[in-house]
C-alpha atoms as a PDB file:
ATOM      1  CA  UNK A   1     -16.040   3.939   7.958  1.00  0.00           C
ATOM      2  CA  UNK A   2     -13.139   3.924  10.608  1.00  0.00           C
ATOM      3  CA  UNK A   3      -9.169   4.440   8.974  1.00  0.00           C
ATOM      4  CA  UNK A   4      -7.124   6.693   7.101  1.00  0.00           C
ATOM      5  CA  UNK A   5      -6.257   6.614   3.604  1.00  0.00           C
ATOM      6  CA  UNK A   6      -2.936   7.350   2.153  1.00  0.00           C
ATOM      7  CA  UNK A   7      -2.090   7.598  -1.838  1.00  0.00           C
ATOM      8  CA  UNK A   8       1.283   6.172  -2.635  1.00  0.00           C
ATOM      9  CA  UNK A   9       3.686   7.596  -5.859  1.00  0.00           C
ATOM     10  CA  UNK A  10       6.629   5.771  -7.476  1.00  0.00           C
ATOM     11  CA  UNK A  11       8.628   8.158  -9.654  1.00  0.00           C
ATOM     12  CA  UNK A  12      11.743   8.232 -11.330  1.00  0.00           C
ATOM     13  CA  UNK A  13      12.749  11.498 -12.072  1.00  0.00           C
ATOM     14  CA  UNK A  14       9.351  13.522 -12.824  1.00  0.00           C
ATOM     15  CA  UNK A  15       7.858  10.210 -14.195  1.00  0.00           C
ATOM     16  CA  UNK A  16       5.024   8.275 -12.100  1.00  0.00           C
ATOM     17  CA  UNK A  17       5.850   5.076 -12.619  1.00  0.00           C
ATOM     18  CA  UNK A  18       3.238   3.563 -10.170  1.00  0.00           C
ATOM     19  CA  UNK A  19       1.095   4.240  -7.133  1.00  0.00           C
ATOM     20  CA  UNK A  20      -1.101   2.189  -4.402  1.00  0.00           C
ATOM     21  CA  UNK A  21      -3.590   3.223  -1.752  1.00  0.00           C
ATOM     22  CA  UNK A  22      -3.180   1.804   2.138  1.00  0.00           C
ATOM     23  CA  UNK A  23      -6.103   2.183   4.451  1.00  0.00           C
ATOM     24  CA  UNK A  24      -5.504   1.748   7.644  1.00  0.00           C
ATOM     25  CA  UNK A  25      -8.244   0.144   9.568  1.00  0.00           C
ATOM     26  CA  UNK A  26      -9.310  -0.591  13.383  1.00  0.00           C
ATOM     27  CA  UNK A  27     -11.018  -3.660  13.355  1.00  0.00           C
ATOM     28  CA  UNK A  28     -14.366  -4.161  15.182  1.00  0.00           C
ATOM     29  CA  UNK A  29     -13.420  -7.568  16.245  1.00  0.00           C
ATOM     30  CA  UNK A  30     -10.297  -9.351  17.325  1.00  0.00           C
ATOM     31  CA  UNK A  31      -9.818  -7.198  19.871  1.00  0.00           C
ATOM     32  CA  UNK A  32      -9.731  -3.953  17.815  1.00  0.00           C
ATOM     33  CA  UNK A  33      -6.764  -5.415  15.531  1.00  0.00           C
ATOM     34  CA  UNK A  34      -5.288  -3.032  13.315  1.00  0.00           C
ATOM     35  CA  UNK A  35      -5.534  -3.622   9.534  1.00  0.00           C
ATOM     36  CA  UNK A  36      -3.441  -1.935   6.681  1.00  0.00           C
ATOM     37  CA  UNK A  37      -5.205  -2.510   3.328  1.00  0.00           C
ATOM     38  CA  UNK A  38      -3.159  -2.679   0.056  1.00  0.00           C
ATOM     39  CA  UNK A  39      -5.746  -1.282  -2.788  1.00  0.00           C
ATOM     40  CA  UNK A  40      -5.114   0.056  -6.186  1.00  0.00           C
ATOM     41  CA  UNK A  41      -2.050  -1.213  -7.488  1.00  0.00           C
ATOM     42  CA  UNK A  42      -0.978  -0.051 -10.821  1.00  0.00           C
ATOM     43  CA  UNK A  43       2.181  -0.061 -12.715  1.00  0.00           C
ATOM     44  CA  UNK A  44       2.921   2.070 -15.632  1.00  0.00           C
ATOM     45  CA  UNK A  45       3.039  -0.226 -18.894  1.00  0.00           C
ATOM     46  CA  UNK A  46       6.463   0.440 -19.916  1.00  0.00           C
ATOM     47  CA  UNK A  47       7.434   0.071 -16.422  1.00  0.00           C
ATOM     48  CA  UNK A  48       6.111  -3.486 -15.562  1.00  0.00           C
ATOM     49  CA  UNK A  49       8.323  -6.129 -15.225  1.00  0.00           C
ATOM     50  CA  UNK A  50      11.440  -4.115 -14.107  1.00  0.00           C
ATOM     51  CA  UNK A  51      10.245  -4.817 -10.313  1.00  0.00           C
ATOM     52  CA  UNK A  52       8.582  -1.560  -9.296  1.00  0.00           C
ATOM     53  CA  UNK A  53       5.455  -3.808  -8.018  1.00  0.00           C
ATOM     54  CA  UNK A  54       7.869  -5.747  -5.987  1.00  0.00           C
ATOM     55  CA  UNK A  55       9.282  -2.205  -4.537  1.00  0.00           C
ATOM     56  CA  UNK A  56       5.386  -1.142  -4.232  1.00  0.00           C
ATOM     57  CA  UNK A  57       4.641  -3.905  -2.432  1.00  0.00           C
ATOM     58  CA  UNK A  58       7.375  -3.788   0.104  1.00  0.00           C
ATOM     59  CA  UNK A  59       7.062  -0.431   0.684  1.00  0.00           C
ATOM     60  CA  UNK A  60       3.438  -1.233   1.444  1.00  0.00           C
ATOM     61  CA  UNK A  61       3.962  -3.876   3.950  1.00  0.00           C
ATOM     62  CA  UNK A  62       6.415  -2.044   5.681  1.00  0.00           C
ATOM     63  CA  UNK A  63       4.579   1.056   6.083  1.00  0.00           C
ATOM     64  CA  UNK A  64       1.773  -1.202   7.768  1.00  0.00           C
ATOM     65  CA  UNK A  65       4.252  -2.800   9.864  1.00  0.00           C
ATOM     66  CA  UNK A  66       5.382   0.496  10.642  1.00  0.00           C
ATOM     67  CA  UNK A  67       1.856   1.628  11.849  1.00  0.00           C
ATOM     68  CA  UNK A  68       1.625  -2.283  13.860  1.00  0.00           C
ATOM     69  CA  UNK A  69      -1.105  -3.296  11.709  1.00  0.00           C
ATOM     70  CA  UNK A  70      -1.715  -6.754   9.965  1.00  0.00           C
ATOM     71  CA  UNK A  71      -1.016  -5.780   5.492  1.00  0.00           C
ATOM     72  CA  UNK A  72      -3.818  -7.224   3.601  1.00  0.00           C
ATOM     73  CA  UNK A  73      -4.145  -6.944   0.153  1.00  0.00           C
ATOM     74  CA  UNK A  74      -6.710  -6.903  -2.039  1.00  0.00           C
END
Protein backbone atom coordinates (compact mmCIF):
# COMPACT_ATOMS: atom_id res chain seq x y z
CA UNK A 1 0.00 0.00 0.00
CA UNK A 2 1.01 3.65 -1.03
CA UNK A 3 0.51 6.63 2.07
CA UNK A 4 1.57 7.53 5.36
CA UNK A 5 -0.12 7.03 8.51
CA UNK A 6 -0.30 9.45 11.30
CA UNK A 7 -1.91 8.71 14.98
CA UNK A 8 -3.73 11.70 16.32
CA UNK A 9 -4.04 12.53 20.50
CA UNK A 10 -6.56 14.87 22.17
CA UNK A 11 -5.52 15.59 25.75
CA UNK A 12 -6.38 17.82 28.36
CA UNK A 13 -3.86 18.05 30.77
CA UNK A 14 -2.20 14.39 30.93
CA UNK A 15 -5.68 12.93 30.03
CA UNK A 16 -6.31 11.35 26.39
CA UNK A 17 -9.44 12.33 25.74
CA UNK A 18 -9.55 11.03 22.08
CA UNK A 19 -7.46 10.10 19.07
CA UNK A 20 -7.94 9.36 15.11
CA UNK A 21 -5.69 7.93 12.43
CA UNK A 22 -5.24 9.93 8.81
CA UNK A 23 -3.70 8.06 5.96
CA UNK A 24 -2.69 9.85 3.41
CA UNK A 25 -3.11 8.25 0.08
CA UNK A 26 -1.99 8.78 -3.75
CA UNK A 27 -4.65 7.60 -5.72
CA UNK A 28 -4.09 5.26 -8.73
CA UNK A 29 -6.70 6.97 -10.70
CA UNK A 30 -7.99 10.47 -11.13
CA UNK A 31 -4.96 11.58 -12.08
CA UNK A 32 -2.99 10.48 -8.97
CA UNK A 33 -5.48 12.54 -6.60
CA UNK A 34 -4.43 12.77 -3.19
CA UNK A 35 -6.64 11.21 -0.46
CA UNK A 36 -6.53 11.86 3.40
CA UNK A 37 -8.44 9.07 5.19
CA UNK A 38 -10.18 9.75 8.57
CA UNK A 39 -10.06 6.14 10.48
CA UNK A 40 -10.42 5.28 14.07
CA UNK A 41 -12.31 7.78 15.77
CA UNK A 42 -12.82 7.37 19.41
CA UNK A 43 -13.86 9.58 22.17
CA UNK A 44 -13.31 8.90 25.75
CA UNK A 45 -16.82 8.09 27.46
CA UNK A 46 -16.88 10.77 29.91
CA UNK A 47 -15.70 13.01 27.29
CA UNK A 48 -18.42 12.57 24.53
CA UNK A 49 -20.75 15.07 23.98
CA UNK A 50 -18.63 18.09 25.15
CA UNK A 51 -17.49 18.49 21.30
CA UNK A 52 -14.03 16.92 21.23
CA UNK A 53 -15.29 14.81 18.00
CA UNK A 54 -16.24 18.04 16.45
CA UNK A 55 -12.51 19.42 17.36
CA UNK A 56 -11.21 15.82 16.05
CA UNK A 57 -12.83 16.15 13.10
CA UNK A 58 -11.74 19.60 12.16
CA UNK A 59 -8.47 19.09 13.02
CA UNK A 60 -8.64 16.15 10.64
CA UNK A 61 -9.90 17.90 7.66
CA UNK A 62 -7.63 20.56 8.00
CA UNK A 63 -4.58 18.63 8.30
CA UNK A 64 -5.68 16.96 4.86
CA UNK A 65 -6.31 20.23 3.43
CA UNK A 66 -3.08 21.13 4.67
CA UNK A 67 -1.34 18.20 2.80
CA UNK A 68 -3.91 19.23 -0.61
CA UNK A 69 -5.62 16.05 -0.37
CA UNK A 70 -9.45 15.29 -0.68
CA UNK A 71 -10.63 14.14 3.65
CA UNK A 72 -12.61 11.05 3.47
CA UNK A 73 -13.88 9.43 6.27
CA UNK A 74 -14.68 6.25 7.07
Amino acid sequence: MRGRRGFYVACDGDVVRGTFQLTLMTGLLQRSSRRAEVEGVRVLATARRGGIGRLIMAEAVETGRERRAVVWCS
